[in-house]
C-alpha atoms as a PDB file:
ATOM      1  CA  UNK A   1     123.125 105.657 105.542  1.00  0.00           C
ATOM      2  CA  UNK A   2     121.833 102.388 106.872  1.00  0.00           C
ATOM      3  CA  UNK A   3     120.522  99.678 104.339  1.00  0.00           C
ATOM      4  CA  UNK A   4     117.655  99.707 103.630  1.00  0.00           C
ATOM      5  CA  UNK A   5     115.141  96.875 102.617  1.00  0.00           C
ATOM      6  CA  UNK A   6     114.889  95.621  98.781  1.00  0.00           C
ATOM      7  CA  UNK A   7     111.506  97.498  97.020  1.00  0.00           C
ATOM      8  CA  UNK A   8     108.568  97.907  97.368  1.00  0.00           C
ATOM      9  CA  UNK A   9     108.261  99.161 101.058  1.00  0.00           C
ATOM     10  CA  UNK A  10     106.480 102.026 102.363  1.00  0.00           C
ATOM     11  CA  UNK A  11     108.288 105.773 103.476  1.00  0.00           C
ATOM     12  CA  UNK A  12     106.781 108.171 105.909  1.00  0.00           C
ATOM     13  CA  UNK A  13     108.157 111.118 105.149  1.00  0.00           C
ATOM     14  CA  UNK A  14     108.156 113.368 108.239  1.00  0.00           C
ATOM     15  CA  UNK A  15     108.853 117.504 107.104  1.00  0.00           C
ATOM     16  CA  UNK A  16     108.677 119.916 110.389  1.00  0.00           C
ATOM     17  CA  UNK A  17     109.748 123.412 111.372  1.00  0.00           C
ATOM     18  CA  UNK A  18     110.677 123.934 115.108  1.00  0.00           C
ATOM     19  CA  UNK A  19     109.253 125.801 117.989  1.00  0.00           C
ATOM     20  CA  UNK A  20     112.677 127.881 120.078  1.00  0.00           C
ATOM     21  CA  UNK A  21     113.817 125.597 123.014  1.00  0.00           C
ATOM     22  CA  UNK A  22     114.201 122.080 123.267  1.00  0.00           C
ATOM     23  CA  UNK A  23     111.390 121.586 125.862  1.00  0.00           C
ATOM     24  CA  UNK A  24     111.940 117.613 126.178  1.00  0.00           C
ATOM     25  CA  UNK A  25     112.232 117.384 122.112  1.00  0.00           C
ATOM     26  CA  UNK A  26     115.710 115.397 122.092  1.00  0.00           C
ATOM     27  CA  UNK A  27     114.706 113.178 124.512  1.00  0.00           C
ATOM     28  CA  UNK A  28     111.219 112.277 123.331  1.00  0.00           C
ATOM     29  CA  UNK A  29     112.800 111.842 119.377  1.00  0.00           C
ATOM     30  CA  UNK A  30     115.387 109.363 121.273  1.00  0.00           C
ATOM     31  CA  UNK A  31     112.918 107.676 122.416  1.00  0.00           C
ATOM     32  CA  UNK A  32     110.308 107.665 119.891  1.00  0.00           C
ATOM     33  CA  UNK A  33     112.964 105.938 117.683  1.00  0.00           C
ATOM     34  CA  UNK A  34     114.027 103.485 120.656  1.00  0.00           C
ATOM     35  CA  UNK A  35     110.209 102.232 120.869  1.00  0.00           C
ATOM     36  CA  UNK A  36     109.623 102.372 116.803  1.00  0.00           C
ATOM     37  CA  UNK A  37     112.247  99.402 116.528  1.00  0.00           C
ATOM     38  CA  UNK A  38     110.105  97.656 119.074  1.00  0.00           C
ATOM     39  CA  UNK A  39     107.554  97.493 116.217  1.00  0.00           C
ATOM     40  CA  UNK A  40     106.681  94.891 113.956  1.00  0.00           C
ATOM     41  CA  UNK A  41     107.232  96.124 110.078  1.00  0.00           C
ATOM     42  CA  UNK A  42     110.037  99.096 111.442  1.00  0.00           C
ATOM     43  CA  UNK A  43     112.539  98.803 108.703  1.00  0.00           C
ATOM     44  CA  UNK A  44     115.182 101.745 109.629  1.00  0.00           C
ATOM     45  CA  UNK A  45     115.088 105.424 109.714  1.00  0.00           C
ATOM     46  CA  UNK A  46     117.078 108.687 108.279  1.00  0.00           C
ATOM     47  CA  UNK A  47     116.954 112.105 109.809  1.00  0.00           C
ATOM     48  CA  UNK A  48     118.203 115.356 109.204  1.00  0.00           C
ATOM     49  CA  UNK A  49     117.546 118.673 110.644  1.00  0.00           C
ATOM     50  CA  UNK A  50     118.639 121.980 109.532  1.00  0.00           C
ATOM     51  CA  UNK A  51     115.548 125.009 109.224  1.00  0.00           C
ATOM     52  CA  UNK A  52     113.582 122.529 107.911  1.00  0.00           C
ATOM     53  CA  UNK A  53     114.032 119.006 109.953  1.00  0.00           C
ATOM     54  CA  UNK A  54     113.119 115.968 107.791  1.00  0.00           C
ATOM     55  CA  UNK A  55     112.871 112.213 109.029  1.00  0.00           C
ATOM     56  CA  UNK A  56     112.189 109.577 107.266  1.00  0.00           C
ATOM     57  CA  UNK A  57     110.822 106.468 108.085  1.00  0.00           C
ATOM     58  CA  UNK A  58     110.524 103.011 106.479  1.00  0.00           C
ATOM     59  CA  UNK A  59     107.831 100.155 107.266  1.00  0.00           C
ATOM     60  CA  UNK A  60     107.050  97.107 105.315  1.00  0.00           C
ATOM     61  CA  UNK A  61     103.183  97.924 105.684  1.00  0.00           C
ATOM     62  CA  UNK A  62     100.479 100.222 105.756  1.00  0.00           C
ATOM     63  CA  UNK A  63      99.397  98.465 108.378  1.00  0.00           C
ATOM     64  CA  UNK A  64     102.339  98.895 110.431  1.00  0.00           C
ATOM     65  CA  UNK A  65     102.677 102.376 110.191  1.00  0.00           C
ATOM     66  CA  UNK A  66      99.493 102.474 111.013  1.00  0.00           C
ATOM     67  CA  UNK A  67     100.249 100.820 114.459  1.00  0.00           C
ATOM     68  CA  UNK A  68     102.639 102.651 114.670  1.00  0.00           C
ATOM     69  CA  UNK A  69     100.840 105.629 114.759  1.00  0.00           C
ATOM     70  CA  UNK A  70      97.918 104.011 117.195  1.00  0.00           C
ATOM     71  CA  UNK A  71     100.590 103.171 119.836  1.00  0.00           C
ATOM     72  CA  UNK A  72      99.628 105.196 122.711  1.00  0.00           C
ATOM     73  CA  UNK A  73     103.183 106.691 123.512  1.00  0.00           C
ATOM     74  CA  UNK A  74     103.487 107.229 120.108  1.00  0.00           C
ATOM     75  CA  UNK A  75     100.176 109.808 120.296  1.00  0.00           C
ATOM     76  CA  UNK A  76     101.386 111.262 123.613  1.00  0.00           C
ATOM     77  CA  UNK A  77     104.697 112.570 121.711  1.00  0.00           C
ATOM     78  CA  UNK A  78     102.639 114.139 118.541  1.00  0.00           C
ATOM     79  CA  UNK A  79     100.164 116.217 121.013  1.00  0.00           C
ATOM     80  CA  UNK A  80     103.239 117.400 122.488  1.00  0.00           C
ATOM     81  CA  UNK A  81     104.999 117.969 119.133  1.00  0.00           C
ATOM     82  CA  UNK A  82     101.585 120.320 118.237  1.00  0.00           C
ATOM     83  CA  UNK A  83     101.561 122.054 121.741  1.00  0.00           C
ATOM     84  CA  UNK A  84     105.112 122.413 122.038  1.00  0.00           C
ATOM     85  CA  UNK A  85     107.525 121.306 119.877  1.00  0.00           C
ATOM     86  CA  UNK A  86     106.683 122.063 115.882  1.00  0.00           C
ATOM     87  CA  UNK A  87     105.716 125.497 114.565  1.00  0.00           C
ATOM     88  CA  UNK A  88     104.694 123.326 111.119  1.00  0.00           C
ATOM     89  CA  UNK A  89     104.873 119.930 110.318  1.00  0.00           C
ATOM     90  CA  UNK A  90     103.895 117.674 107.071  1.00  0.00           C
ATOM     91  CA  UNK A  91     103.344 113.969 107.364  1.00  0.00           C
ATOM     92  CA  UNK A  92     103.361 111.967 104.055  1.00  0.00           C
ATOM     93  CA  UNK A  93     103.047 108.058 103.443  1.00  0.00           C
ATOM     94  CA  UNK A  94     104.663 106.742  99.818  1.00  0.00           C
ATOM     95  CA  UNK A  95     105.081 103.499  98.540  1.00  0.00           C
ATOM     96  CA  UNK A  96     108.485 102.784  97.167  1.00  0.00           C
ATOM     97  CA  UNK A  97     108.929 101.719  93.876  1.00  0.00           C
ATOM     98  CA  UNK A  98     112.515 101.166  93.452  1.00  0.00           C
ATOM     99  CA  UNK A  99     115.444 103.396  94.380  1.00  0.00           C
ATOM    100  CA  UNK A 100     119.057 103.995  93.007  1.00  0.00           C
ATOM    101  CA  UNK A 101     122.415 103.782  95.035  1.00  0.00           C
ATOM    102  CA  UNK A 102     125.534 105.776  94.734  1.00  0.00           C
ATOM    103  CA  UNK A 103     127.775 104.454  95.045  1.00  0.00           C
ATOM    104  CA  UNK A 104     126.147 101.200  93.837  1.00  0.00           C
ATOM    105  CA  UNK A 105     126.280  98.192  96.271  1.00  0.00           C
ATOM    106  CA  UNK A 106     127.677  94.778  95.813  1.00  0.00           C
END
């Protein structure tokens, strides 16, 4: 898991269930990643996908995410994710407090 910055710092916390067919997903996610760290305040990323795909990303802003989400390529890829690519998704924005490492880090 890649470092991540020291606390506070903000999470979106990305939940989403899958359409059948990859219909330009893998490529798009590849390169929605690529471009997000272009942006100022991207701080890393962790994904996982089993039934239930989850991807977290971290920003040192509100503000940031929030550019993040008015980039225009950005908005291209979530239309497509609602026509096309998610049967369900759940977007969530946290602060984080503090976290807790195991195993700890020196």
């Amino acid at each position: 898991m890649p470092k991540k910055p020291t606390p506070p710092y903000f999470a979106v916390i990305f939940t989403s269930v899958r359409t059948d067919g990859d219909h330009g997903y893998a490529e798009t996610a590849e390169r929605m990643l690529d471009l997000a760290r272009t942006m100022p305040g991207f701080l890393g990323a962790d994904s996982a996908r089993e039934e239930v795909g989850v991807t977290v990303s971290y920003w040192e802003s509100v503000e940031a995410i929030r550019a993040w989400r008015d980039l225009p390529e950005h908005a291209a890829a979530r239309r497509m994710g609602r026509e096309k690519w998610y049967a369900s998704f759940t977007s969530r924005i946290c602060r984080v407090e503090r976290e807790a490492r195991f195993p700890q880090e020196s």
